[in-house]
PDB file of N, CA and C in Angstrom:
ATOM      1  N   UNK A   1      -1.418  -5.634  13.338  1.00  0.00           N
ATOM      2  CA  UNK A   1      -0.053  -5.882  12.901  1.00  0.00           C
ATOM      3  C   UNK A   1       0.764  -4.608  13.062  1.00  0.00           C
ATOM      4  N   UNK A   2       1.811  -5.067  13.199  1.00  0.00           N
ATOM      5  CA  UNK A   2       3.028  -3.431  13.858  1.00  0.00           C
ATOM      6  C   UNK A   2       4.013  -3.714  13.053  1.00  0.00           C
ATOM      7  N   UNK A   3       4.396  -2.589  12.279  1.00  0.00           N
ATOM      8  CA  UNK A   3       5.209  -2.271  11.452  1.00  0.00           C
ATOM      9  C   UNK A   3       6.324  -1.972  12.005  1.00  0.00           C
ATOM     10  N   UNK A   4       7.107  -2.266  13.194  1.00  0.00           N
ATOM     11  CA  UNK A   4       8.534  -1.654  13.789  1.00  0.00           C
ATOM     12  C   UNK A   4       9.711  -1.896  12.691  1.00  0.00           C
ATOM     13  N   UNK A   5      10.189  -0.563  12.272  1.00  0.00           N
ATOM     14  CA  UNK A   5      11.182  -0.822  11.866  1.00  0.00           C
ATOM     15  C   UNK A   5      12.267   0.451  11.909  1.00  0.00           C
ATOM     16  N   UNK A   6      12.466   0.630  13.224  1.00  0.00           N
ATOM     17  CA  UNK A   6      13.210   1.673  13.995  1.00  0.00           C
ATOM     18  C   UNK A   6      13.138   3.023  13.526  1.00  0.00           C
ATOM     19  N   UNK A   7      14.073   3.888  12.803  1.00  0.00           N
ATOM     20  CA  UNK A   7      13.705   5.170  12.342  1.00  0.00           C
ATOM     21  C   UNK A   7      12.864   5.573  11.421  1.00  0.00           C
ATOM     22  N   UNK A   8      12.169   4.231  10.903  1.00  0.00           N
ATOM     23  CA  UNK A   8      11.315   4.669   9.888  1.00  0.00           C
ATOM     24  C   UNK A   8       9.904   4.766  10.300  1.00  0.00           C
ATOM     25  N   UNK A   9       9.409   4.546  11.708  1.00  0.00           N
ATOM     26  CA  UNK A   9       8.469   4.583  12.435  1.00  0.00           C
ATOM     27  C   UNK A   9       7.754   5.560  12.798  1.00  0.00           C
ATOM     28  N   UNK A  10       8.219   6.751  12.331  1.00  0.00           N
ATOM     29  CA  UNK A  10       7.431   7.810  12.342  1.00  0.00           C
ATOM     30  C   UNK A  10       6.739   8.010  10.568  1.00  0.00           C
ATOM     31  N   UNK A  11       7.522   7.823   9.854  1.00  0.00           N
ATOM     32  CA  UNK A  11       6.796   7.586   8.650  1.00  0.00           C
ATOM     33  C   UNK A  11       5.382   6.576   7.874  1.00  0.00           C
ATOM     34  N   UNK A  12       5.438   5.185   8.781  1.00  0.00           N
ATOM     35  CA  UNK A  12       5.522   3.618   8.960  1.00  0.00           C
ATOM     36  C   UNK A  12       3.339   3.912   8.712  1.00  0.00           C
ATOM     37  N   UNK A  13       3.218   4.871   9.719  1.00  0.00           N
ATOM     38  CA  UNK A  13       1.936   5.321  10.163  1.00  0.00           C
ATOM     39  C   UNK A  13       0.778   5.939   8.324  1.00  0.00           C
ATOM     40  N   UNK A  14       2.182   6.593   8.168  1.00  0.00           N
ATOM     41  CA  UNK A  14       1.373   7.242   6.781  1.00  0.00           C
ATOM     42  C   UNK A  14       1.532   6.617   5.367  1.00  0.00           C
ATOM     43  N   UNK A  15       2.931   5.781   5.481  1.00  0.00           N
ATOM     44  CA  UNK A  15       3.005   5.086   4.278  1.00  0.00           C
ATOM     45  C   UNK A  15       1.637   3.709   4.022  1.00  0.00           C
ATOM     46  N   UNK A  16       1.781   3.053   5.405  1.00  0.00           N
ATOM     47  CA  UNK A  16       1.025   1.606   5.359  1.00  0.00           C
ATOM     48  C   UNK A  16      -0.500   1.921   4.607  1.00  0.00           C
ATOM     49  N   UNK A  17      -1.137   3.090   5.015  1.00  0.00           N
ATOM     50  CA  UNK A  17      -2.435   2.582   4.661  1.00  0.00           C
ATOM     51  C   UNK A  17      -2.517   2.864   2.907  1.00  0.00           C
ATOM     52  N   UNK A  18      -1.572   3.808   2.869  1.00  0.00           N
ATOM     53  CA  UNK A  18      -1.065   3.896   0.924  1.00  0.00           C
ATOM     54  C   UNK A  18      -0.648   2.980   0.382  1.00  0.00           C
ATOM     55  N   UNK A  19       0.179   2.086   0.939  1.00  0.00           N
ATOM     56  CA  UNK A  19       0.368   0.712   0.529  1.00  0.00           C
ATOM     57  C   UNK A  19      -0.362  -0.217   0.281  1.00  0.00           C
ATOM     58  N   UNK A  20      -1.648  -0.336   1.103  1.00  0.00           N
ATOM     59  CA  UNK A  20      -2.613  -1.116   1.463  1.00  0.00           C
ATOM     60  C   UNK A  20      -3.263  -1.044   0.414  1.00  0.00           C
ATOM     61  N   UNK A  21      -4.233   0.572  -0.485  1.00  0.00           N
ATOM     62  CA  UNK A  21      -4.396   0.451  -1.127  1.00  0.00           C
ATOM     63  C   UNK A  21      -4.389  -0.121  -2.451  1.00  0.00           C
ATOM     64  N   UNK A  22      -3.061  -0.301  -2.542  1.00  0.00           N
ATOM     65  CA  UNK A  22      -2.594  -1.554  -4.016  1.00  0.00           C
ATOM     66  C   UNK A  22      -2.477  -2.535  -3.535  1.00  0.00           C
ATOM     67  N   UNK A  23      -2.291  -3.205  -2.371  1.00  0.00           N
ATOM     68  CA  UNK A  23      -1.884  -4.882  -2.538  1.00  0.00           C
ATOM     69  C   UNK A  23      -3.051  -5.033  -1.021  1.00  0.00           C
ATOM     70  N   UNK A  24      -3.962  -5.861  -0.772  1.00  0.00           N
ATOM     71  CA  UNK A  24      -4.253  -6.436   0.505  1.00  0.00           C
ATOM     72  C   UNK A  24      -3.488  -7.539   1.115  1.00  0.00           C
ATOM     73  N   UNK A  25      -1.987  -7.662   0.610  1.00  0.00           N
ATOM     74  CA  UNK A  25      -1.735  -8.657   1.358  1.00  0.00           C
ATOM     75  C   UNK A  25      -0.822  -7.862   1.748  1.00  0.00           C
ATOM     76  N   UNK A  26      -0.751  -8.131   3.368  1.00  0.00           N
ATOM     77  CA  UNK A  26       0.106  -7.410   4.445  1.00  0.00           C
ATOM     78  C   UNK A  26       1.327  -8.040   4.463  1.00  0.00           C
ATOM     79  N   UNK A  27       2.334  -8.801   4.124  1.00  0.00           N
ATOM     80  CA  UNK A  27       3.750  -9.161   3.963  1.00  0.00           C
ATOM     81  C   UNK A  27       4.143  -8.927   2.810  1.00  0.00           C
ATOM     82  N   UNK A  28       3.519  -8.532   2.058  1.00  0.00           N
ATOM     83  CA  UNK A  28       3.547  -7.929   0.252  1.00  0.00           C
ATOM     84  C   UNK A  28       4.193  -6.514   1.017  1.00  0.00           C
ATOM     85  N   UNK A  29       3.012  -6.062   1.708  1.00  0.00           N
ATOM     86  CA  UNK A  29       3.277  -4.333   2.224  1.00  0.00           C
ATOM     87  C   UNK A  29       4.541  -4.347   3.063  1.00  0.00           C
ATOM     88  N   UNK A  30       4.147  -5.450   3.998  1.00  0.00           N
ATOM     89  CA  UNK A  30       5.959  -5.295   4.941  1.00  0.00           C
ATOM     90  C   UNK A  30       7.106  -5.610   4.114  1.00  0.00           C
ATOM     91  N   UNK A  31       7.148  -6.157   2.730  1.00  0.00           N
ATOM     92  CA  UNK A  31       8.715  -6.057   2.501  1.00  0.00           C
ATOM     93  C   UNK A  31       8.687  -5.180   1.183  1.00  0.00           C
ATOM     94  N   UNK A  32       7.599  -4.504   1.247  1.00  0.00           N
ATOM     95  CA  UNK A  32       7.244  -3.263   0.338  1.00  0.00           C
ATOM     96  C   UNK A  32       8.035  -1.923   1.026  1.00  0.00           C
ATOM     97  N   UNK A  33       7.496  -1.619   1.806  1.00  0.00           N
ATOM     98  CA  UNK A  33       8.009  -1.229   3.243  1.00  0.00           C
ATOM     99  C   UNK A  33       9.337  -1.138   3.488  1.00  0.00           C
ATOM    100  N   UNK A  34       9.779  -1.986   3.690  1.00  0.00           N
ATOM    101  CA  UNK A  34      11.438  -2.270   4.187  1.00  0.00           C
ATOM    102  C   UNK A  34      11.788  -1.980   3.043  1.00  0.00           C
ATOM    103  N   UNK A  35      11.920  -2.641   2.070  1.00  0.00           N
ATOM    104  CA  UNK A  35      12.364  -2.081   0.970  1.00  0.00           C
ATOM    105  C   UNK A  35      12.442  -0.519   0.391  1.00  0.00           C
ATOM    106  N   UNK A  36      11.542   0.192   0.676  1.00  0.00           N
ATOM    107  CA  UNK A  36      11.431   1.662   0.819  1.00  0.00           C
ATOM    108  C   UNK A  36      12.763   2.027   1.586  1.00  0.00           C
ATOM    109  N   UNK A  37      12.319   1.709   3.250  1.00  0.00           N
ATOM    110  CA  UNK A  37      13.287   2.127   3.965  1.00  0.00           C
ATOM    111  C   UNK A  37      14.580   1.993   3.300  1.00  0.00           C
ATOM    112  N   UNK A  38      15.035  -0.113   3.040  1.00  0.00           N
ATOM    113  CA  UNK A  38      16.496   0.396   3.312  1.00  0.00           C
ATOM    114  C   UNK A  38      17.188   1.336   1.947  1.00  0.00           C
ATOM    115  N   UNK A  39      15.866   1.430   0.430  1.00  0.00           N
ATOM    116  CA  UNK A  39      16.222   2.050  -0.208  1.00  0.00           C
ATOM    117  C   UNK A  39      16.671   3.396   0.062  1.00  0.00           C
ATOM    118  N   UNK A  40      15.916   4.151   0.714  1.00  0.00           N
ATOM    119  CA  UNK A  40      16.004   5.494   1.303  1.00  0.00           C
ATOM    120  C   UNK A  40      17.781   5.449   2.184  1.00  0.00           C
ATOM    121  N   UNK A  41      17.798   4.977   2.863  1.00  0.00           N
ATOM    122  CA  UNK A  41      18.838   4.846   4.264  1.00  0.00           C
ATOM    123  C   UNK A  41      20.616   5.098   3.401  1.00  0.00           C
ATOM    124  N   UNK A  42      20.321   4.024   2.003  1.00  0.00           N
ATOM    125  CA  UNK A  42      21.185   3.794   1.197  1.00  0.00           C
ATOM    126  C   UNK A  42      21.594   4.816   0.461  1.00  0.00           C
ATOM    127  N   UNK A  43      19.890   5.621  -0.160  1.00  0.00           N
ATOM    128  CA  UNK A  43      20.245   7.257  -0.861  1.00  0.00           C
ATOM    129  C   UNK A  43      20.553   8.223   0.086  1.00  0.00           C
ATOM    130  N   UNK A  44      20.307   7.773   1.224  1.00  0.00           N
ATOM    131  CA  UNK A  44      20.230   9.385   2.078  1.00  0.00           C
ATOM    132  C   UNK A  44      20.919  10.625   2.009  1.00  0.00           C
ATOM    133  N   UNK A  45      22.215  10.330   1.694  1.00  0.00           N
ATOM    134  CA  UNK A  45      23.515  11.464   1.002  1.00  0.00           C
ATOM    135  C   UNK A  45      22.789  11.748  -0.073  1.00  0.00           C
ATOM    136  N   UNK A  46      22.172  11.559  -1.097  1.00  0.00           N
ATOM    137  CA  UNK A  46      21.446  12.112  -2.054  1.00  0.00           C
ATOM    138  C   UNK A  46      20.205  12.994  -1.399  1.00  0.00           C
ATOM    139  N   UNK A  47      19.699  12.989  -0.998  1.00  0.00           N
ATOM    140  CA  UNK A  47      18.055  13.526  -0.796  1.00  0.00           C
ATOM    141  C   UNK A  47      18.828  15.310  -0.596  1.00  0.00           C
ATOM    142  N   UNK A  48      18.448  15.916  -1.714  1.00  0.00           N
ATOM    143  CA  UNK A  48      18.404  17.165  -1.050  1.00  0.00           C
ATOM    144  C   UNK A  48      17.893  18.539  -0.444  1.00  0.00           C
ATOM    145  N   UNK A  49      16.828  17.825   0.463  1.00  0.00           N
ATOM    146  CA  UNK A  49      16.166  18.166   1.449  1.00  0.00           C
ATOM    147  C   UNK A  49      14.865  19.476   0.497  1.00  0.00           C
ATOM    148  N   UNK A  50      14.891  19.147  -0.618  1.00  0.00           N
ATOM    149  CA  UNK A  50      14.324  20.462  -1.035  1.00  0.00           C
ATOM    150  C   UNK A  50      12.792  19.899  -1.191  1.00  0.00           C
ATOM    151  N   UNK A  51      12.177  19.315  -0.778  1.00  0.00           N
ATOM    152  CA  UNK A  51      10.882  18.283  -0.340  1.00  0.00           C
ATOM    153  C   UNK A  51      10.660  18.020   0.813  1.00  0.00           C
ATOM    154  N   UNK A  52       9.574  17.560   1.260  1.00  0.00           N
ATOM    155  CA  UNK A  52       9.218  16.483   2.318  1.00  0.00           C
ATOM    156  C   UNK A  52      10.001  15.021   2.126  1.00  0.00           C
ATOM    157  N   UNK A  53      10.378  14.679   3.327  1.00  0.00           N
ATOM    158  CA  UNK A  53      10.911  13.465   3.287  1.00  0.00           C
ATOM    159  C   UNK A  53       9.792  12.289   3.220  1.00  0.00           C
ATOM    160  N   UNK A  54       8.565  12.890   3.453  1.00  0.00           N
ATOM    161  CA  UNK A  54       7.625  11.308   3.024  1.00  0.00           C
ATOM    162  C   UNK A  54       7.201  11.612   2.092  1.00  0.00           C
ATOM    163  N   UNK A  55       7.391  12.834   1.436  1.00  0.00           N
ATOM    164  CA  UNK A  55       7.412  12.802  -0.318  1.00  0.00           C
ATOM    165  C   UNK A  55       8.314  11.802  -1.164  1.00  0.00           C
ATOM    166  N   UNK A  56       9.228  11.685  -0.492  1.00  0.00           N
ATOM    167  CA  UNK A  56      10.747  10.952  -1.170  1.00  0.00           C
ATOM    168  C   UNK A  56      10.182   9.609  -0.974  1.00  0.00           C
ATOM    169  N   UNK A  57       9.568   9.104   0.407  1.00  0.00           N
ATOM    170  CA  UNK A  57       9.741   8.045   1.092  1.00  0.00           C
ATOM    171  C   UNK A  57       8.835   7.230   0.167  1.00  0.00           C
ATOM    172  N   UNK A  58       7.459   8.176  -0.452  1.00  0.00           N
ATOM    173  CA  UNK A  58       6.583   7.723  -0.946  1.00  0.00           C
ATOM    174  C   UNK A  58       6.516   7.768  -2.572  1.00  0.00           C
ATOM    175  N   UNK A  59       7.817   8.609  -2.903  1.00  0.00           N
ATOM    176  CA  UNK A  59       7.959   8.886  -4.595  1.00  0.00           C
ATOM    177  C   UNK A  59       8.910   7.337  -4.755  1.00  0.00           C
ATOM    178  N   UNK A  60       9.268   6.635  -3.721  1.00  0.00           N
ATOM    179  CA  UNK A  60      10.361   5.498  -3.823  1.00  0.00           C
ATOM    180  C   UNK A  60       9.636   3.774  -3.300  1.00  0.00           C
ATOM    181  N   UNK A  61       8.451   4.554  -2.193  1.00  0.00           N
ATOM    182  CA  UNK A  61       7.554   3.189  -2.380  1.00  0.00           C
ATOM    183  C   UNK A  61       6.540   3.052  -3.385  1.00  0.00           C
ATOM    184  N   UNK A  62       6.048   3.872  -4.054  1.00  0.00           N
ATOM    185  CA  UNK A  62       5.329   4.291  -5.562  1.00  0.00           C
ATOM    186  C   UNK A  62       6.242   3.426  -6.601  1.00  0.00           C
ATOM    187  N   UNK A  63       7.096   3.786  -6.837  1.00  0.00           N
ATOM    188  CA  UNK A  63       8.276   3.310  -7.829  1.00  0.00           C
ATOM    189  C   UNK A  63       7.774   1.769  -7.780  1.00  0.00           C
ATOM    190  N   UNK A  64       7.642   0.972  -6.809  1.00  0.00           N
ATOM    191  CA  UNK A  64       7.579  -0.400  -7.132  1.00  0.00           C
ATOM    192  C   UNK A  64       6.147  -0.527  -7.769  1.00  0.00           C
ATOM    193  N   UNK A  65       6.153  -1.778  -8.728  1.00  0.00           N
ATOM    194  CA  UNK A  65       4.464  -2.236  -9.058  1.00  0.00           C
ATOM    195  C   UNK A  65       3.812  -2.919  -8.401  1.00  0.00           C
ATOM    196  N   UNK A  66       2.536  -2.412  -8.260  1.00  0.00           N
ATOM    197  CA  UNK A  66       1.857  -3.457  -7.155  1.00  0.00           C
ATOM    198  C   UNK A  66       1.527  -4.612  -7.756  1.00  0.00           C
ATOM    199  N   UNK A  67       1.448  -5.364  -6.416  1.00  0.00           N
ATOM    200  CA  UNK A  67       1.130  -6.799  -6.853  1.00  0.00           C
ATOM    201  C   UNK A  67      -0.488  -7.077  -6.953  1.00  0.00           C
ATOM    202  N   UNK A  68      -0.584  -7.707  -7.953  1.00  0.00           N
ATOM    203  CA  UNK A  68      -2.280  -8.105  -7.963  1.00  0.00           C
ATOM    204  C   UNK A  68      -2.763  -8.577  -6.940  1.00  0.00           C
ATOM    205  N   UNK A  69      -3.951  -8.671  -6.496  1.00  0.00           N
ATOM    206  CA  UNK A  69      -4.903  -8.207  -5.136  1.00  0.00           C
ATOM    207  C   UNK A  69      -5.804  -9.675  -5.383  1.00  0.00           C
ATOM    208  N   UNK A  70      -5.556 -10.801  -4.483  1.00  0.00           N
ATOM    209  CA  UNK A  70      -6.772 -11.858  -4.944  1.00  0.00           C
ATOM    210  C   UNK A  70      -7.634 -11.805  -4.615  1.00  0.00           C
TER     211      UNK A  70
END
């Protein structure tokens, strides 16, 4: 499965398998995912660069609760 979701595709690689860890269901993770992104895209005037940006990317896909795992 391919995660394209344009500029966030260099990130896409390191977030997924952290994601994976809390939920095994892979459309849980893809709109886990997107949701990250377009959260991020929306703060971006906020971020002030004084971090890693897949620190941010991942302090904001963290933020959600995972979903239970059947």
């Amino acid at each position: 499965m391919r995660f394209g979701l344009g500029a966030g595709e260099a990130a896409t690689p390191w977030l997924v398998p952290r994601l994976r860890r809390w939920c095994r269901n892979p459309e849980l993770v893809r709109d886990v995912l997107q949701k990250t992104f377009l959260t991020t895209w929306k703060a971006a005037a906020n971020y002030r660069g004084s971090g890693a940006a897949l620190g941010w990317l991942w302090a904001v896909a963290a933020a959600r609760p995972p979903a239970p795992t059947p």
